[in-house]
Protein backbone atom coordinates (compact mmCIF):
# COMPACT_ATOMS: atom_id res chain seq x y z
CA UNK A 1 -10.65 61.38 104.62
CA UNK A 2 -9.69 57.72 104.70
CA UNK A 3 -10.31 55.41 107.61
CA UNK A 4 -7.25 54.67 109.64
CA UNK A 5 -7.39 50.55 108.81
CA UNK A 6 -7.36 51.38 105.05
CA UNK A 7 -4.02 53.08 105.52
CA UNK A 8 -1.95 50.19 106.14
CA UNK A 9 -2.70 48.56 102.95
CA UNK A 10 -1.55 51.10 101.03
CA UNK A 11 2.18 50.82 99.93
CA UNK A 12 5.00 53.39 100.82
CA UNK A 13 5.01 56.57 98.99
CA UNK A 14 1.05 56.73 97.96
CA UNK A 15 0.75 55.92 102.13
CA UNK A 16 2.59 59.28 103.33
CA UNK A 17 0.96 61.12 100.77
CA UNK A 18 -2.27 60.29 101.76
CA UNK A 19 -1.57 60.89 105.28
CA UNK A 20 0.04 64.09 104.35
CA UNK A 21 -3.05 65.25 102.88
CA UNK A 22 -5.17 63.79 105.74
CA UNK A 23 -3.40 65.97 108.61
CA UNK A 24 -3.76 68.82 106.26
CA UNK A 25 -7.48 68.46 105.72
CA UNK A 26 -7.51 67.86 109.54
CA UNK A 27 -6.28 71.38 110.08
CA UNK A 28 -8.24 73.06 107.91
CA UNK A 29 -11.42 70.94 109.96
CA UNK A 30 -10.10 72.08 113.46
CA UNK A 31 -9.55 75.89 112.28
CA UNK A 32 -13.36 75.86 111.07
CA UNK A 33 -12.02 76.50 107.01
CA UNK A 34 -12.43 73.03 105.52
CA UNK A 35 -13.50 73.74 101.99
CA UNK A 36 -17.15 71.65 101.28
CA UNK A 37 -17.21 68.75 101.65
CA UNK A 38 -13.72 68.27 103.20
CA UNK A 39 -15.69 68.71 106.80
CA UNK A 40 -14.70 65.73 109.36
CA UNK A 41 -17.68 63.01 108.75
CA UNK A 42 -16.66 60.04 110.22
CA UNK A 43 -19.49 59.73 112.72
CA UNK A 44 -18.69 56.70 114.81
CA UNK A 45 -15.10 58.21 115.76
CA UNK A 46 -14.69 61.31 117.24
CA UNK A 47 -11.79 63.55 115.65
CA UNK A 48 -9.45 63.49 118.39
CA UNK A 49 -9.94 59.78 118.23
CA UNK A 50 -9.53 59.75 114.39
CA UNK A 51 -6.42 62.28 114.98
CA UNK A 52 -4.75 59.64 117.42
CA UNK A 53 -5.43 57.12 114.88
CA UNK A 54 -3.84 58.52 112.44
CA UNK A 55 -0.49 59.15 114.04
CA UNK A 56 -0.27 55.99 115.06
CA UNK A 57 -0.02 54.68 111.49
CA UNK A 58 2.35 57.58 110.86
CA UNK A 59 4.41 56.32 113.85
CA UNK A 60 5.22 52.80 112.29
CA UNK A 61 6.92 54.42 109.32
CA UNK A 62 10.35 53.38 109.19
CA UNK A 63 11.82 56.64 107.89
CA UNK A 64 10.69 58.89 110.99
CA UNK A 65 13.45 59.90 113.23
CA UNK A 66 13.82 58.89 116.60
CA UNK A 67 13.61 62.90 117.40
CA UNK A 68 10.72 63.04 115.31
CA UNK A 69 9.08 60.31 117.02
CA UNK A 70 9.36 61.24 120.19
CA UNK A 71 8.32 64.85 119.81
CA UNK A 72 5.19 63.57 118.13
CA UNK A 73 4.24 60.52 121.26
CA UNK A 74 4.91 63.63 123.25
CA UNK A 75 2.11 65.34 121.86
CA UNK A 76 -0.07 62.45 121.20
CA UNK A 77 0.10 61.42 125.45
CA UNK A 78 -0.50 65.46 126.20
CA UNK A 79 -3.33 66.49 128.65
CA UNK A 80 -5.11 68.42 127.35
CA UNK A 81 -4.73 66.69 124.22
CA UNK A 82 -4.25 69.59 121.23
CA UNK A 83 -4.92 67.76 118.13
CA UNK A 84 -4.33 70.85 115.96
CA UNK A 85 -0.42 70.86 116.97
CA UNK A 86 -0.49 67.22 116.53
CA UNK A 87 -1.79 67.20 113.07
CA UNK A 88 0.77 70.07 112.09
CA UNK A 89 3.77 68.55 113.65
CA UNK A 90 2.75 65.14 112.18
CA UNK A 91 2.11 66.64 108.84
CA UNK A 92 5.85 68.52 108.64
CA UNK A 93 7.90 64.96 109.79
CA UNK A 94 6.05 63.39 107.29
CA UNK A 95 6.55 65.92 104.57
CA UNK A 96 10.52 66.23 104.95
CA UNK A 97 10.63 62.35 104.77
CA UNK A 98 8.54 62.46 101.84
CA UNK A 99 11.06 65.61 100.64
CA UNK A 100 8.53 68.21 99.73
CA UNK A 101 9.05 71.25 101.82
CA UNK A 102 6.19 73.28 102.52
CA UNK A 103 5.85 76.89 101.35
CA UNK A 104 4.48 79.89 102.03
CA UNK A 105 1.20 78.98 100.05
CA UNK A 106 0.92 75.18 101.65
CA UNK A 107 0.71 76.84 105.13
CA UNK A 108 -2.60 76.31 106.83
CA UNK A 109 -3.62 79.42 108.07
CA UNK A 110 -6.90 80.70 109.21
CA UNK A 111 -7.92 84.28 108.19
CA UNK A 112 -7.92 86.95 111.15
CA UNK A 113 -11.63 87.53 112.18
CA UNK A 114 -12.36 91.18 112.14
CA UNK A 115 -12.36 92.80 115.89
CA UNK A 116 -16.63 93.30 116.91
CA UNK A 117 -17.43 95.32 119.86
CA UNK A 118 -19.77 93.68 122.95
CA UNK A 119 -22.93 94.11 120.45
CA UNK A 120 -20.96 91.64 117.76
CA UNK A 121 -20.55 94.63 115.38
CA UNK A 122 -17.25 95.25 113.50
CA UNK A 123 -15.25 97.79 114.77
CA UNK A 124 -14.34 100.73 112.85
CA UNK A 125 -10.70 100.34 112.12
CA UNK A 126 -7.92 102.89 113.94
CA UNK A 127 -5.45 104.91 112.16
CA UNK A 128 -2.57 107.28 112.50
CA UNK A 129 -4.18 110.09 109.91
CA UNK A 130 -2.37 110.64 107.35
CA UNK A 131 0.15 107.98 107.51
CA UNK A 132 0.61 106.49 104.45
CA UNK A 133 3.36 103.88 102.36
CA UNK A 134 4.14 103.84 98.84
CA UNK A 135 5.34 100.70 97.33
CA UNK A 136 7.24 101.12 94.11
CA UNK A 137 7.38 98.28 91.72
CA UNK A 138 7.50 95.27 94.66
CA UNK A 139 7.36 92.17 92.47
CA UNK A 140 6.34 89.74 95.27
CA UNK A 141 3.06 88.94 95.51
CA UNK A 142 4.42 87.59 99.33
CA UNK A 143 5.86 90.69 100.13
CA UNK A 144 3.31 93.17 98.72
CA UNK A 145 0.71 91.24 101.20
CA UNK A 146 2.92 91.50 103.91
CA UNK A 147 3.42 95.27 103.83
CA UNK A 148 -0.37 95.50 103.57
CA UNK A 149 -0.28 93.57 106.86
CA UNK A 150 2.13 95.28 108.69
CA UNK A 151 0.65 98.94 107.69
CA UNK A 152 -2.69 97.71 108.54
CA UNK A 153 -1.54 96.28 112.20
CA UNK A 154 0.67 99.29 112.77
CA UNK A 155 -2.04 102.11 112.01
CA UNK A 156 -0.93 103.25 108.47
CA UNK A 157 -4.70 104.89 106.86
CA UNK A 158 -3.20 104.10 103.75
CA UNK A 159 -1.24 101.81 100.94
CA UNK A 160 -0.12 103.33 97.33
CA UNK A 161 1.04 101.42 94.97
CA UNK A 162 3.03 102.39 91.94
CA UNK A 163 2.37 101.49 88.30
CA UNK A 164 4.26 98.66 88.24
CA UNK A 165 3.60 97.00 91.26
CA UNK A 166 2.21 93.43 91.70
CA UNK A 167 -1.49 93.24 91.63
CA UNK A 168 -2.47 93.44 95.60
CA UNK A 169 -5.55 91.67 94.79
CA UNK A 170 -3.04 88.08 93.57
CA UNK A 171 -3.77 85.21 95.37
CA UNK A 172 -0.93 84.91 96.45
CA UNK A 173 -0.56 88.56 97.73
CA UNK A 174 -4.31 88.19 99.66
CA UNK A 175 -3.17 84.94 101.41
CA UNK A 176 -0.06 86.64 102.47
CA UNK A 177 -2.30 89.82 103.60
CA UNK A 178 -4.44 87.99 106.07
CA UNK A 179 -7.48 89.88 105.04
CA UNK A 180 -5.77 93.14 105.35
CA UNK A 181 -5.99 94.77 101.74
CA UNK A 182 -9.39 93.79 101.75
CA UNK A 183 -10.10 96.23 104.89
CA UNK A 184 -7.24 99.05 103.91
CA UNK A 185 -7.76 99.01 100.25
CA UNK A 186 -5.07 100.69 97.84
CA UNK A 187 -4.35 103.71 95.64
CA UNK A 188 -2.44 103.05 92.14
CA UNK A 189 -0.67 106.04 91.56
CA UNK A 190 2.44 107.41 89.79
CA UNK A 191 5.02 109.42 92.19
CA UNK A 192 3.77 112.58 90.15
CA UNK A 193 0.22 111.86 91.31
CA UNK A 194 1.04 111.88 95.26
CA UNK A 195 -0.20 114.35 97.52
CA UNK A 196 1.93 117.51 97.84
CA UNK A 197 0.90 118.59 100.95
CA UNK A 198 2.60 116.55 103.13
CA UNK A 199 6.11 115.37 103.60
CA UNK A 200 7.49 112.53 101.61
CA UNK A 201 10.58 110.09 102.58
CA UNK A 202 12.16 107.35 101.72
CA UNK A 203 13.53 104.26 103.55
CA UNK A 204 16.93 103.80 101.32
CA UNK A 205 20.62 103.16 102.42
CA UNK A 206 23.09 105.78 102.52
CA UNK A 207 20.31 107.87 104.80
CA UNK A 208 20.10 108.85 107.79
CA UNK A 209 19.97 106.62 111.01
CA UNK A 210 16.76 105.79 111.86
CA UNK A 211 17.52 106.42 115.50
CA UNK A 212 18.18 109.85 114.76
CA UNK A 213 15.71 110.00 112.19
CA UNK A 214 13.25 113.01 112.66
CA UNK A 215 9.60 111.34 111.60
CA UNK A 216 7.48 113.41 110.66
CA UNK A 217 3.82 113.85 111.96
CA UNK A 218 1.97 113.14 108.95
CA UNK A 219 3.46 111.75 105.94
CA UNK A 220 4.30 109.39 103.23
CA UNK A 221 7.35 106.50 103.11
CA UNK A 222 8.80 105.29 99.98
CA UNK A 223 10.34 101.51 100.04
CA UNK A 224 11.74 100.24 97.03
CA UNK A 225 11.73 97.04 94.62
CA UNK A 226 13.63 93.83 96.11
CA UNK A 227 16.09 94.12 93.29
CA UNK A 228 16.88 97.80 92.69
CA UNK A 229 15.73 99.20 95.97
CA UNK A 230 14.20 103.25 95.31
CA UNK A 231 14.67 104.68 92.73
CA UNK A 232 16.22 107.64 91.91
CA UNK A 233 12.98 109.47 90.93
CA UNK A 234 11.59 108.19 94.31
CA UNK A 235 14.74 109.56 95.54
CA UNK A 236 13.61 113.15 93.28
CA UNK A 237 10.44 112.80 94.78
CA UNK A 238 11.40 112.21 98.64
CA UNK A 239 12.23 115.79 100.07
CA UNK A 240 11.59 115.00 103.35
CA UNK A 241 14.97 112.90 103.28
CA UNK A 242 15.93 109.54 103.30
CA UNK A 243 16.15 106.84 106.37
CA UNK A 244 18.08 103.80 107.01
CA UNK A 245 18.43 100.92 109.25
CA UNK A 246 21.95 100.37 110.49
CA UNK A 247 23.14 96.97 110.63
CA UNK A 248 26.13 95.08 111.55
CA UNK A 249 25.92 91.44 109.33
CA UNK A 250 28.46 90.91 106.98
CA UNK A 251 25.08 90.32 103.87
CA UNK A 252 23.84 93.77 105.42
CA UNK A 253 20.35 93.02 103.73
CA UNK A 254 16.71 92.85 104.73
CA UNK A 255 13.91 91.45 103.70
CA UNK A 256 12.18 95.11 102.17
CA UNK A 257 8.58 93.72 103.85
CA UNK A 258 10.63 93.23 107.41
CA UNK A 259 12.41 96.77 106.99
CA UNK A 260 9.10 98.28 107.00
CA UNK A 261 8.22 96.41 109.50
CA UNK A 262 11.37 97.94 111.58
CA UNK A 263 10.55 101.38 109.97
CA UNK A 264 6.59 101.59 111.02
CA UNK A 265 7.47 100.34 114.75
CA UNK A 266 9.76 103.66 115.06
CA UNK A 267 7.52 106.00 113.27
CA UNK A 268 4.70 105.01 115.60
CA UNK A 269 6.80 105.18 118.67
CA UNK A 270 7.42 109.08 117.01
CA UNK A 271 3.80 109.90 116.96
CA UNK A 272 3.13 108.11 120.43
CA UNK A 273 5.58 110.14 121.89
CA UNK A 274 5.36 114.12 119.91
CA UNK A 275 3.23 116.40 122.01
């Protein structure tokens, strides 16, 4: 990190980057995941202090908005003062004037810690038995992390993946996961090589309404690529029938990691509410 009086002697662009970078390593410091030697170390300053600092140099630059501006002195003269929200707010006004839009992997996010009991031990994790989702060929390593989080958080015991899906284990895919692969784990199987002993669906259009949907107690859902949706040996393969999600917008189209989303909420309100 750079100290604040340097700043202002560096010229326009190389100055925002900088700063950019500084808020970002600022975030990573307050969540406790600054990589080593990225810690805060600026001993005669404390980080709020050095936070304050910071922004003020970012509030001289003469391509922030007025709306910009103000939401940021708004945040800088809160009590209690929370420099994380500062530094993220700070960092996203600076990087649309700088014209680099942050994705997915440029987020700062801080890794869910694993639930411990009063003792500090990790808790076993809770599951619906036999509750399982089979992902056939999903090419995003986003949204194959994101179905691994949404199983894991709605009580799926487990995750197949077919042949041809992307690798869970991507960078990408474990960032997006928030540590849940790592604690469900995966099965890499061909539809052939799923069990037979319990009932198989698949979350398609053209099915039936998922409000009238029957879940079953124990089972396994199909959801389909982002391009081509299930296919039709899925479709073969699903003999417990096939759901959908009604929808009124004009596109008609989900995101498939928010349709399971949708999908798990109702199957667990099913098995919350069967004798």
């Amino acid at each position: 990190m750079i100290e604040p009086g340097k700043l202002f002697h560096l010229e326009g662009g190389q100055k925002r980057r900088k700063i950019a970078l500084t808020f970002g390593a600022l975030e990573r410091d307050i969540k406790g995941i600054a990589e080593k030697g990225t810690e805060y170390s600026f001993k005669n300053m404390p980080r709020a202090e050095y936070v304050k600092q910071i922004t003020q140099v970012l509030l001289k630059d003469p391509d922030l908005s007025p709306e910009a501006a103000q939401e940021i002195k708004s945040l800088l003269n809160a009590e209690p003062f929370d420099e994380l929200r500062l530094c993220n707010c700070a960092r996203n006004h600076l990087l649309s004037i700088i014209g680099t839009f942050p994705a997915e992997w440029d987020l700062v996010i801080a890794p869910h810690q694993a639930p411990t009991d009063e003792n500090g031990i990790v808790r076993e994790r809770d599951f619906y038995p036999n509750i399982a989702v089979y992902a056939e060929d999903i090419r995003s390593p986003f949204n194959i992390g994101s179905i691994f989080r949404t199983a894991e958080a709605m009580g799926a015991e487990k995750v197949y993946i077919s042949p041809f899906c992307t690798d869970p284990m991507q960078q990408r895919a474990i960032r997006s996961g928030m540590g849940c692969i790592e604690t469900m784990g995966f099965e890499r199987k061909s539809l052939d090589d799923l069990p037979d002993d319990v009932p198989i669906f698949a979350l398609e259009t053209g099915g039936q309404d998922i409000n009238e949907f029957k879940f079953p107690k124990k089972g396994i859902c199909i959801i389909g690529s982002e391009e081509l949706g299930v296919s039709p040996q899925a479709l073969q393969k699903a003999t417990y029938g096939r759901v959908s999600i009604p929808m009124k917008g004009l596109k008609a189209s989900l995101n498939v990691g928010v349709a399971f989303g949708i999908l798990m909420q109702k199957w667990v309100d099913s098995l919350e509410n069967q004798d």
